[in-house]
PDB file of N, CA and C in Angstrom:
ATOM      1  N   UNK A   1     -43.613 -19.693  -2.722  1.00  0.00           N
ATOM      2  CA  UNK A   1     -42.834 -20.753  -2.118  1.00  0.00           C
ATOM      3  C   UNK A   1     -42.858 -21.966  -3.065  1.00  0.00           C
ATOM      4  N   UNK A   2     -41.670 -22.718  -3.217  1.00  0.00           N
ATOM      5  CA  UNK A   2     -41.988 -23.722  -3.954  1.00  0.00           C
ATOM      6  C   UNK A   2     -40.848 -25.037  -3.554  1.00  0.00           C
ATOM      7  N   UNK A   3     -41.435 -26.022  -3.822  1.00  0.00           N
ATOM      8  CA  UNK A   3     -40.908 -27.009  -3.680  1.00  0.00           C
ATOM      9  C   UNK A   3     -39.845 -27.697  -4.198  1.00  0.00           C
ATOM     10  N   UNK A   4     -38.666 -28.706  -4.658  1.00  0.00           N
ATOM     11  CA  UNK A   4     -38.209 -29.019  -5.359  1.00  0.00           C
ATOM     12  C   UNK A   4     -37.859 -30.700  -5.720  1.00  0.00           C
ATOM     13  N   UNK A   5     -38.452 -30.782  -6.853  1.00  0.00           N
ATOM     14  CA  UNK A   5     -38.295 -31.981  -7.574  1.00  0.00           C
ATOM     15  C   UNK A   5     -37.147 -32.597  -8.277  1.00  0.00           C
ATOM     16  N   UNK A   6     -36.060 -33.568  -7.859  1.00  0.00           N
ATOM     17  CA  UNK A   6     -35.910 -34.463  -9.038  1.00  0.00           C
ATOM     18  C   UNK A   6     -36.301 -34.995 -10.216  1.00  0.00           C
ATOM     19  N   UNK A   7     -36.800 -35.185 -11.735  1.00  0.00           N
ATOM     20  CA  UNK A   7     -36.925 -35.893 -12.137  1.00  0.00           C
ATOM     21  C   UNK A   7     -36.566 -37.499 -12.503  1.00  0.00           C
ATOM     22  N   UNK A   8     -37.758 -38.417 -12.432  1.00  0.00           N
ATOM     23  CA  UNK A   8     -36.785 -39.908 -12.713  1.00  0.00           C
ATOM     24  C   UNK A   8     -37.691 -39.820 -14.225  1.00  0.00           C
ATOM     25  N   UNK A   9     -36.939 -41.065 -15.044  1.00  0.00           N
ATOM     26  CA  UNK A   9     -37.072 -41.582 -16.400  1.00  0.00           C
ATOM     27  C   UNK A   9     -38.535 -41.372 -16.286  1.00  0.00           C
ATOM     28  N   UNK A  10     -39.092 -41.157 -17.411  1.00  0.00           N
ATOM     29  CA  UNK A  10     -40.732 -41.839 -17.689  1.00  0.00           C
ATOM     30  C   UNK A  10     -41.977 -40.840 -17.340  1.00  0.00           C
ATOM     31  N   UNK A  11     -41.091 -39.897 -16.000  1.00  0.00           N
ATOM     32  CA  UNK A  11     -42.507 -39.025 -15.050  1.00  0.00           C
ATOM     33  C   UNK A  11     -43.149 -38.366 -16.202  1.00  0.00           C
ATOM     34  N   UNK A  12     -44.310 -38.086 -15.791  1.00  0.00           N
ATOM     35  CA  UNK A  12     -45.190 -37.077 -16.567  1.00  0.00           C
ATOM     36  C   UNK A  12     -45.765 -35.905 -15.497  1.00  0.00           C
ATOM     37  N   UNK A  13     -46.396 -34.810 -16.091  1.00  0.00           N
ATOM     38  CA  UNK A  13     -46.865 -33.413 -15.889  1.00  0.00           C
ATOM     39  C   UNK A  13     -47.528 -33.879 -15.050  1.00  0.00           C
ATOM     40  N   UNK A  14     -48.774 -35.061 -15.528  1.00  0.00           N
ATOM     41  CA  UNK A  14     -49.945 -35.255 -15.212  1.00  0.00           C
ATOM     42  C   UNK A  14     -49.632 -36.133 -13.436  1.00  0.00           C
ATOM     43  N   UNK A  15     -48.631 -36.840 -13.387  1.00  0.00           N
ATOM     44  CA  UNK A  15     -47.946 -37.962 -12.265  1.00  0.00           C
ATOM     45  C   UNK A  15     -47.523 -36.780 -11.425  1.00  0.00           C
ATOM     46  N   UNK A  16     -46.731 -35.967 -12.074  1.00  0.00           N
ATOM     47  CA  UNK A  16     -46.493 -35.044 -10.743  1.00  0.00           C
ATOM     48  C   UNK A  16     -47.728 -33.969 -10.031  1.00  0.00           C
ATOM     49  N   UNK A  17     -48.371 -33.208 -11.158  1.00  0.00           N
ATOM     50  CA  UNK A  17     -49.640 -32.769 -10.369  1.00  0.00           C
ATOM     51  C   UNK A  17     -50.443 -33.738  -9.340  1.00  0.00           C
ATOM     52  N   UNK A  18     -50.430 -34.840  -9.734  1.00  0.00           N
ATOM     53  CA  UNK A  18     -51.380 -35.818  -9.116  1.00  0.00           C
ATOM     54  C   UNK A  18     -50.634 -36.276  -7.128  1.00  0.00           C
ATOM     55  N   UNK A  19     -49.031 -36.190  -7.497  1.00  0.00           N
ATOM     56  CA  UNK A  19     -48.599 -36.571  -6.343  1.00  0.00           C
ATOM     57  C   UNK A  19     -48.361 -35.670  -5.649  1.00  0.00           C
ATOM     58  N   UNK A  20     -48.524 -34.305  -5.699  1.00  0.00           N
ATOM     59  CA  UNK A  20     -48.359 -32.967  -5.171  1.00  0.00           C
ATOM     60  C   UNK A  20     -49.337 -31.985  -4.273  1.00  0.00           C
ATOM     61  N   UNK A  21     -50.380 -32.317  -5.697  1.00  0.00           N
ATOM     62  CA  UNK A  21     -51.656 -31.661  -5.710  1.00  0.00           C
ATOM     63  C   UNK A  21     -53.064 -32.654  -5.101  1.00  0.00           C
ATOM     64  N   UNK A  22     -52.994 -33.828  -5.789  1.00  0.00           N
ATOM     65  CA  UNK A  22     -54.013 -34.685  -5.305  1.00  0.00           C
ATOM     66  C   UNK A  22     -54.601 -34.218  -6.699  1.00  0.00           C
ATOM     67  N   UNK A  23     -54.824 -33.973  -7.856  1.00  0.00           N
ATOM     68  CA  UNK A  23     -55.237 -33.970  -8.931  1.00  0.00           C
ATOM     69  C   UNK A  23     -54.439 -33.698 -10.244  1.00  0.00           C
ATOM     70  N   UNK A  24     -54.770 -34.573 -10.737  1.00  0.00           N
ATOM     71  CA  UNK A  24     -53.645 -34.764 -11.778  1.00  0.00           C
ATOM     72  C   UNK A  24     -53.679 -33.181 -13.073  1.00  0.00           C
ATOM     73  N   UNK A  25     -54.943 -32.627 -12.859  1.00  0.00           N
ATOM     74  CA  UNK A  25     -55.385 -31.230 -13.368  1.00  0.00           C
ATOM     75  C   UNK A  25     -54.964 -30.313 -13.309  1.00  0.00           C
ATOM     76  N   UNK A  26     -54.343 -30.002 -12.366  1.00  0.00           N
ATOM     77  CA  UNK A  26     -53.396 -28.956 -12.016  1.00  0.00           C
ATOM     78  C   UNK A  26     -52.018 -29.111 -12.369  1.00  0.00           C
ATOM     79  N   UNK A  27     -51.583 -29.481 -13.232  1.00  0.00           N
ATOM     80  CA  UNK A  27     -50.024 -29.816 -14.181  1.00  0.00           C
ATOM     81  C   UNK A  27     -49.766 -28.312 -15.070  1.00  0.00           C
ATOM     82  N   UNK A  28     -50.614 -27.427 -15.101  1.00  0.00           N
ATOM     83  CA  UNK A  28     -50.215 -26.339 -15.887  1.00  0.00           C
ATOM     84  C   UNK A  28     -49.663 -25.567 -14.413  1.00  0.00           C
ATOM     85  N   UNK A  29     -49.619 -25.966 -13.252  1.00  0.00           N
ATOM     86  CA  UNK A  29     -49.171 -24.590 -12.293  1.00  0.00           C
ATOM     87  C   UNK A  29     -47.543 -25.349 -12.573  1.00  0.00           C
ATOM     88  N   UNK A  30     -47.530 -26.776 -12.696  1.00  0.00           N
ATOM     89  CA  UNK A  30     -45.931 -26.866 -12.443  1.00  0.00           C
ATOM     90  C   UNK A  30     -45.344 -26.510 -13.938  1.00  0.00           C
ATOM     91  N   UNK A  31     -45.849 -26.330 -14.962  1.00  0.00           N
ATOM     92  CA  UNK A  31     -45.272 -26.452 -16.181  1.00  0.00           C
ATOM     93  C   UNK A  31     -45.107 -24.846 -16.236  1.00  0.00           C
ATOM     94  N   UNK A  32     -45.912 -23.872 -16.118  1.00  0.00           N
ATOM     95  CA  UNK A  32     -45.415 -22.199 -15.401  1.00  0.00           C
ATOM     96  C   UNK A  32     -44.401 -22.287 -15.025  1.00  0.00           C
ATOM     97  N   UNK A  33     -44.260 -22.811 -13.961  1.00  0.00           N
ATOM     98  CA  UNK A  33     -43.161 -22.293 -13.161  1.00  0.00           C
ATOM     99  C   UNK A  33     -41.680 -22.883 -13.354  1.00  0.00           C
ATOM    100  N   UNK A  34     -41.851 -23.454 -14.694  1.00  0.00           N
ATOM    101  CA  UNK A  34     -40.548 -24.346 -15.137  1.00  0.00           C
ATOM    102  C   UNK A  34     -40.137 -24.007 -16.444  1.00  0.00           C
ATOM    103  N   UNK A  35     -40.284 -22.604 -17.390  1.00  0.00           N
ATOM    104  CA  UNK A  35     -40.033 -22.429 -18.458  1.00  0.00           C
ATOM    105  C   UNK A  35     -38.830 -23.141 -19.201  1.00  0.00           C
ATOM    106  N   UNK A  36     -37.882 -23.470 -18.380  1.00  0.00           N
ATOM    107  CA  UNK A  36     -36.372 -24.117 -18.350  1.00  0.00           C
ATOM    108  C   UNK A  36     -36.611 -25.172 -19.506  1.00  0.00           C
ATOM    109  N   UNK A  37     -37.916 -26.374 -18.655  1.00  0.00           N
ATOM    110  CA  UNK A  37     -37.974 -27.355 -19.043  1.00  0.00           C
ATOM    111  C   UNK A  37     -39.107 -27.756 -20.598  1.00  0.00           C
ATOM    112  N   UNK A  38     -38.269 -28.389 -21.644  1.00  0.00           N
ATOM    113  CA  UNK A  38     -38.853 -28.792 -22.512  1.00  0.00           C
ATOM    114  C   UNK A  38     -40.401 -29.049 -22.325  1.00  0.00           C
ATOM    115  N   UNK A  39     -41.681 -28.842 -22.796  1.00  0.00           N
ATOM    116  CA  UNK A  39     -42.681 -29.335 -22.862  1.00  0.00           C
ATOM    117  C   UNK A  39     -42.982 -30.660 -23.370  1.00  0.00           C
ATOM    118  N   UNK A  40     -42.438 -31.528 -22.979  1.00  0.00           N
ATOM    119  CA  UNK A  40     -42.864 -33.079 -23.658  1.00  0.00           C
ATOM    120  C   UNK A  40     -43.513 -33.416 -22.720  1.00  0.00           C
ATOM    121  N   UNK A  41     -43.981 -34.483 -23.363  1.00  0.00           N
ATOM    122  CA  UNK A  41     -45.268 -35.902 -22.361  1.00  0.00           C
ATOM    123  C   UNK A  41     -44.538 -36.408 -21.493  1.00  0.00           C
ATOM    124  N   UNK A  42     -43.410 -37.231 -21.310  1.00  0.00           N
ATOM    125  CA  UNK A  42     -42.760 -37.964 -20.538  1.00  0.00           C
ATOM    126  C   UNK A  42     -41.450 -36.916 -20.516  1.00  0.00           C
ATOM    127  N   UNK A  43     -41.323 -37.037 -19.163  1.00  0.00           N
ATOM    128  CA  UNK A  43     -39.885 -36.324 -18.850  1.00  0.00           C
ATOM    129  C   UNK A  43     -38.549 -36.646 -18.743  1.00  0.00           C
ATOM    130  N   UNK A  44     -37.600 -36.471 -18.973  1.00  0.00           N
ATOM    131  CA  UNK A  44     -36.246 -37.145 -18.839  1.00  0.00           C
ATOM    132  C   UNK A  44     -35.841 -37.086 -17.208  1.00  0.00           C
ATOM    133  N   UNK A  45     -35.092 -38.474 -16.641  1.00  0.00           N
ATOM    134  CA  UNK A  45     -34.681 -37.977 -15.399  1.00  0.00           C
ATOM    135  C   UNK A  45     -33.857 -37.200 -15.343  1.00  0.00           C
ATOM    136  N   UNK A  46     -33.408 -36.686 -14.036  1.00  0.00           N
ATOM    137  CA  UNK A  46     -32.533 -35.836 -13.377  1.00  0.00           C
ATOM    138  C   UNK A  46     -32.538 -34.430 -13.546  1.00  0.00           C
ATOM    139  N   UNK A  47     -34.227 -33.893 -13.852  1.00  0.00           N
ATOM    140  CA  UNK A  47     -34.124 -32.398 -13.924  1.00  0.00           C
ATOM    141  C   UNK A  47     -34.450 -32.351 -13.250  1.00  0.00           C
ATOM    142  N   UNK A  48     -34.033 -30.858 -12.665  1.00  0.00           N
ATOM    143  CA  UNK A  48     -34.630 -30.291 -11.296  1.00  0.00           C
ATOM    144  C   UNK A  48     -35.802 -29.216 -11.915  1.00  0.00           C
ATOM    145  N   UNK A  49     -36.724 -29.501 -11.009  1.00  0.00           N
ATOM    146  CA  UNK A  49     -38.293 -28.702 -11.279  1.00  0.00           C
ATOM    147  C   UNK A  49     -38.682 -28.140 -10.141  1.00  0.00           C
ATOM    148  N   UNK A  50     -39.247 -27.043 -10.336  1.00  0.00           N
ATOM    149  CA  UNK A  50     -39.667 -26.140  -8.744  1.00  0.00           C
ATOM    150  C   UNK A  50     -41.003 -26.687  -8.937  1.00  0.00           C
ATOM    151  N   UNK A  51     -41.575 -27.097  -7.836  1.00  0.00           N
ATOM    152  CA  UNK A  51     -43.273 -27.279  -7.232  1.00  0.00           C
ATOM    153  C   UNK A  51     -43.439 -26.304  -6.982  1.00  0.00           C
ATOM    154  N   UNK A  52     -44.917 -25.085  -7.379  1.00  0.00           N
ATOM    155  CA  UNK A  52     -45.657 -24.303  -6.549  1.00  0.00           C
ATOM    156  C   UNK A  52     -46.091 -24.598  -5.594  1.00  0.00           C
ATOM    157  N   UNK A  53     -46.207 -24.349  -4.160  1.00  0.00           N
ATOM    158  CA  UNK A  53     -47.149 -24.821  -2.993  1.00  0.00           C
ATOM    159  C   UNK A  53     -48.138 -23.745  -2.877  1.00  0.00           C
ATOM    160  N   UNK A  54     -48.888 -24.613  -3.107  1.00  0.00           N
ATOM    161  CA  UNK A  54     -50.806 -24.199  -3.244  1.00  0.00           C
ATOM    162  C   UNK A  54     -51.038 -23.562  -2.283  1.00  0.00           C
ATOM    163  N   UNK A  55     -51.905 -22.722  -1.847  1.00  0.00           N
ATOM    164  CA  UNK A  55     -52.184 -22.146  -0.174  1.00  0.00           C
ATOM    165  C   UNK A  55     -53.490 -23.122  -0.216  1.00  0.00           C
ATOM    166  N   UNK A  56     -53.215 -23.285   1.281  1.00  0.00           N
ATOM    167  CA  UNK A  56     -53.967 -24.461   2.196  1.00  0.00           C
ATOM    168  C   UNK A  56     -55.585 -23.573   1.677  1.00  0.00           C
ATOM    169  N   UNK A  57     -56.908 -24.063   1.993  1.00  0.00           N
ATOM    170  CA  UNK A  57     -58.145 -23.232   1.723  1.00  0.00           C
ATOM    171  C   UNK A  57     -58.246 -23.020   3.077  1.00  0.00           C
ATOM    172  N   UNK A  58     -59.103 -21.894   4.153  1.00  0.00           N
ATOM    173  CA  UNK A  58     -59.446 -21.790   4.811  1.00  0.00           C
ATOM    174  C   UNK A  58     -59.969 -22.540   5.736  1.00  0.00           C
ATOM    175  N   UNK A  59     -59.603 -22.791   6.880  1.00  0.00           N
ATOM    176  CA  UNK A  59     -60.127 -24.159   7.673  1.00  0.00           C
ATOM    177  C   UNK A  59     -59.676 -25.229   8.269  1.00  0.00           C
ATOM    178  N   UNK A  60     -58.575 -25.575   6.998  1.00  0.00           N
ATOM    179  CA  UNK A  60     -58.057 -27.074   6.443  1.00  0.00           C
ATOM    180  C   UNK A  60     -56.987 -27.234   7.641  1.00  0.00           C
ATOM    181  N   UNK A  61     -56.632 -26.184   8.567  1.00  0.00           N
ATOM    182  CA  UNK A  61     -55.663 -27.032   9.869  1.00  0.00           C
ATOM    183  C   UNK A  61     -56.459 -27.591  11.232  1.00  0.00           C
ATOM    184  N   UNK A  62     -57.722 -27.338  10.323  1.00  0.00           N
ATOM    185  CA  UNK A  62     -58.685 -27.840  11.637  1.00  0.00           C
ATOM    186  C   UNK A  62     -59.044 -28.901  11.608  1.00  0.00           C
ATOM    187  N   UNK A  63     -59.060 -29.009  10.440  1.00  0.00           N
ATOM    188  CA  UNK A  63     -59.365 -30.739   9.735  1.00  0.00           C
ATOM    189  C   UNK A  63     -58.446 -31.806  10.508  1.00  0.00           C
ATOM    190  N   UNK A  64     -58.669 -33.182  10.751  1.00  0.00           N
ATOM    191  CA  UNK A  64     -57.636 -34.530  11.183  1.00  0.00           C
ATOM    192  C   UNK A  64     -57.253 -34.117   9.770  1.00  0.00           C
ATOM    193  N   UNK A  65     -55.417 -34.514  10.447  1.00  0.00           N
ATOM    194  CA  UNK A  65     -54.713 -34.948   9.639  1.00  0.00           C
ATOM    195  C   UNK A  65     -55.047 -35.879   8.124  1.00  0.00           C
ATOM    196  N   UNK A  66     -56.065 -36.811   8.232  1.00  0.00           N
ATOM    197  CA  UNK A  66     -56.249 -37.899   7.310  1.00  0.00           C
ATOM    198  C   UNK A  66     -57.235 -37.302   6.373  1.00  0.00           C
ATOM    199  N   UNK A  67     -58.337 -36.011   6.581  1.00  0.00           N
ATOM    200  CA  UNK A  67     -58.782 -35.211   5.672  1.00  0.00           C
ATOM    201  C   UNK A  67     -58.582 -34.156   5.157  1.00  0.00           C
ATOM    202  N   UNK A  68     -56.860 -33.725   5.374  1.00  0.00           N
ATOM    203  CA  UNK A  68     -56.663 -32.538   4.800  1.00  0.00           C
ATOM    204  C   UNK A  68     -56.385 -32.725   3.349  1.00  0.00           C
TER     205      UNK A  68
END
């Protein structure tokens, strides 16, 4: 399943793992799944990029909302 992104001017690998994922470390699952897109540091706007969605870990719908 995956998500889908706009790019704006400036974004990076590292900005989108971070706003997706909650760690900016995980930027190689979106850069997989985007062979399309050039490998540079800063991205150009207006590409479209698929997000992987992570599977939840075991548990995590039991959790409040504010610690998942």
């Amino acid at each position: 399943m995956y998500l889908t992104h706009i790019t704006k001017d400036g974004e990076r690998w590292d900005q989108l793992s971070q706003h997706y994922y909650g760690n900016p470390f995980q930027y190689e699952r979106i850069i997989s799944a985007n062979p399309h897109v050039p490998l540079d540091a800063i991205l150009s706007g207006g590409m479209t990029l698929s997000i992987p969605v992570m599977d939840q870990p075991d548990g995590l719908e039991e959790l409040p909302p504010w610690l998942r």
